[in-house]
Protein backbone atom coordinates (compact mmCIF):
# COMPACT_ATOMS: atom_id res chain seq x y z
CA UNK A 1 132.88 87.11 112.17
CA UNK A 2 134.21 86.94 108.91
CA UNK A 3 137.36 89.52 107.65
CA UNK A 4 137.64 91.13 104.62
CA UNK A 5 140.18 93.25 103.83
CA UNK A 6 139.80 97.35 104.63
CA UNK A 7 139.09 98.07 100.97
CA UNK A 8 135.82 96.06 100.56
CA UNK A 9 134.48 97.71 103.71
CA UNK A 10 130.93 99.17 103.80
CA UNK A 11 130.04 102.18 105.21
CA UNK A 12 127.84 100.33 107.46
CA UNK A 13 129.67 97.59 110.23
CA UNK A 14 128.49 94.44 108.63
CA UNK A 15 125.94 93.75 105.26
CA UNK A 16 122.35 94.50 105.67
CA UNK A 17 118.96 94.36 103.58
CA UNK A 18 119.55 97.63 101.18
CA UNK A 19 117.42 100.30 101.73
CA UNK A 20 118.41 102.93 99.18
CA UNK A 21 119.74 103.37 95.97
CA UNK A 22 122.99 104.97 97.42
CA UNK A 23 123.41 102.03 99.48
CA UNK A 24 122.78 99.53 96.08
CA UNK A 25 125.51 100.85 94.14
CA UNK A 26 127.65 101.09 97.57
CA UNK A 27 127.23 97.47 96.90
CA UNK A 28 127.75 96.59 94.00
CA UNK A 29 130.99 98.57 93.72
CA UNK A 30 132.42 96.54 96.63
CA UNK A 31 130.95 93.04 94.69
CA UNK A 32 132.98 94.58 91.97
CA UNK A 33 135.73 94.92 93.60
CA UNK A 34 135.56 91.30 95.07
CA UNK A 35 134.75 89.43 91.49
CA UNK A 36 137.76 91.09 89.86
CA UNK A 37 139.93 89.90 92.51
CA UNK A 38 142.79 87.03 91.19
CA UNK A 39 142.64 84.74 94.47
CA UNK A 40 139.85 86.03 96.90
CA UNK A 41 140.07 84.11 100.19
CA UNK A 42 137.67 81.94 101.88
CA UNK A 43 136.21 85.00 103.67
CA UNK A 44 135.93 87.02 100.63
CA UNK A 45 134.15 84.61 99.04
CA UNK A 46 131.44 84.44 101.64
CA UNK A 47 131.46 88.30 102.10
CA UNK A 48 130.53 88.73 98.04
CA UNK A 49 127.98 85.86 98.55
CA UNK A 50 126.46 87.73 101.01
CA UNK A 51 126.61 90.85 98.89
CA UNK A 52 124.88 89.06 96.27
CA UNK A 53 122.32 88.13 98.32
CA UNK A 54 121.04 91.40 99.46
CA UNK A 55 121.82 92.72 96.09
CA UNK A 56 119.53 90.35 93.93
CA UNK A 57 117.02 90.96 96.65
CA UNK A 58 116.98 94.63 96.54
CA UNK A 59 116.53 94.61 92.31
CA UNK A 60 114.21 92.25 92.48
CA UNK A 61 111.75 93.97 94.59
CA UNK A 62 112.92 97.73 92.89
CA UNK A 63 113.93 96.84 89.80
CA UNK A 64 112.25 93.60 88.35
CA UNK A 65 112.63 92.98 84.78
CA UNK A 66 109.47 90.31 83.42
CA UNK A 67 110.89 87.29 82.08
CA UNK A 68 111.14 88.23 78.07
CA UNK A 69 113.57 87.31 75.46
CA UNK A 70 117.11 89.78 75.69
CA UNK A 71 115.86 91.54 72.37
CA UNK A 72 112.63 92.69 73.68
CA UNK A 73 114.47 93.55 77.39
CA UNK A 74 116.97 95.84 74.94
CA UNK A 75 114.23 97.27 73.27
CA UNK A 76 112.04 98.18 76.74
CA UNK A 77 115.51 99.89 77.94
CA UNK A 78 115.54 101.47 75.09
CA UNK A 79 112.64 103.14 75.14
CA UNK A 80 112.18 103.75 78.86
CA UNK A 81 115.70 105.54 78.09
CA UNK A 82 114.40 107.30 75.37
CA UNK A 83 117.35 106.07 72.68
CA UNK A 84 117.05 105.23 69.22
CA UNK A 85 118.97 102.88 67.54
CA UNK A 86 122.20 105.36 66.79
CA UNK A 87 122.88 105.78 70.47
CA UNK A 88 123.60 101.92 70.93
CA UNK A 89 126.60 102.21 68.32
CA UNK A 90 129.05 102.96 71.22
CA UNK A 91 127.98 99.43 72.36
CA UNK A 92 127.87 97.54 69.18
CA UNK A 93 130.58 99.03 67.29
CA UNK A 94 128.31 99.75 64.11
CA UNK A 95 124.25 101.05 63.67
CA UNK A 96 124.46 97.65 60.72
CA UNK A 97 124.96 95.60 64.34
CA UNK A 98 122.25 96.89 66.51
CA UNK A 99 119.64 96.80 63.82
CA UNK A 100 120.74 92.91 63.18
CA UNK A 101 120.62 92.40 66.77
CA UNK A 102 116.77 94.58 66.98
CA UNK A 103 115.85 92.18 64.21
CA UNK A 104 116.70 89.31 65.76
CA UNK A 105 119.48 88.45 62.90
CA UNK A 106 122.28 87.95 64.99
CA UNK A 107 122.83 87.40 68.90
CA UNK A 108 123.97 89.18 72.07
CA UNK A 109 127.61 88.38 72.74
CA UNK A 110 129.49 88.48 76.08
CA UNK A 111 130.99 91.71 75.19
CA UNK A 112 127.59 93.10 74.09
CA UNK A 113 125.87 92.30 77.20
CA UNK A 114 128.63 93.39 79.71
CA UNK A 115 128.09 96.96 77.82
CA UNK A 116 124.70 96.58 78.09
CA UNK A 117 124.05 96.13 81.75
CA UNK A 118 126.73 98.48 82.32
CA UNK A 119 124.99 100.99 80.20
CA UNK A 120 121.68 100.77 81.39
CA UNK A 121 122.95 99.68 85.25
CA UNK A 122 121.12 96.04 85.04
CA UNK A 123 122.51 92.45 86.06
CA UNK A 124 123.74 90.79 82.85
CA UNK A 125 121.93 87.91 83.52
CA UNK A 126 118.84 90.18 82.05
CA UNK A 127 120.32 89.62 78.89
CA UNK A 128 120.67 85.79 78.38
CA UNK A 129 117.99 83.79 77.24
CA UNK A 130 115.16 81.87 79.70
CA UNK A 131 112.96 79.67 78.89
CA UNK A 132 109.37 81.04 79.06
């Protein structure tokens, strides 16, 4: 069985298919945890695969996102979040920024999109462009 130190434990004995919502972000703070370690061990490693896993399984059956270019996904956010352009200044740094970015004038950076997905609890991989 693999180890992992006592602070990436789950609440449950070993990783499982996730069930709940409770359970999901149980998860992904522990993945968190793992991917901002320095020098994870062999075991870790494994153990945050595994996380992974069950995580990308879970949000894609409960919370599947249509392949669409990262402008359009901001925009659906948006509005399934009810927020107008103002609110995302927090994010961008300036309302001049997020229209640019609306209108398709200037691109998501790194920093952008790990705000994003933080803000609105998605993967950041929602955010990068896919060939459709």
């Amino acid at each position: 069985m693999t180890e992992v130190p006592e602070k990436y434990a789950l609440e449950v004995s070993s990783p499982a298919p996730i069930t709940s919502a409770r359970q999901h972000e149980e998860y992904l703070a522990v993945l968190n945890k793992l991917a901002t370690k320095e020098n994870p061990s062999s075991d870790e490693e494994k153990y945050a695969a595994v996380l992974l896993t069950l995580i990308e399984a879970y949000e894609e059956e409960h919370h599947s996102i249509p392949d669409a270019p990262p402008v359009e996904i901001l925009r659906a956010l948006m509005d399934a979040n009810d927020l107008r352009q103002k609110d995302l200044v927090p994010i961008f740094g300036s309302e001049s920024i997020v229209s640019e970015v609306l209108h398709r004038k200037r691109a998501l950076n790194k920093t952008h999109i790990e705000k994003l997905s933080k803000r609105f609890h998605v993967s950041p991989a929602v955010f990068f462009p896919r060939a459709l």
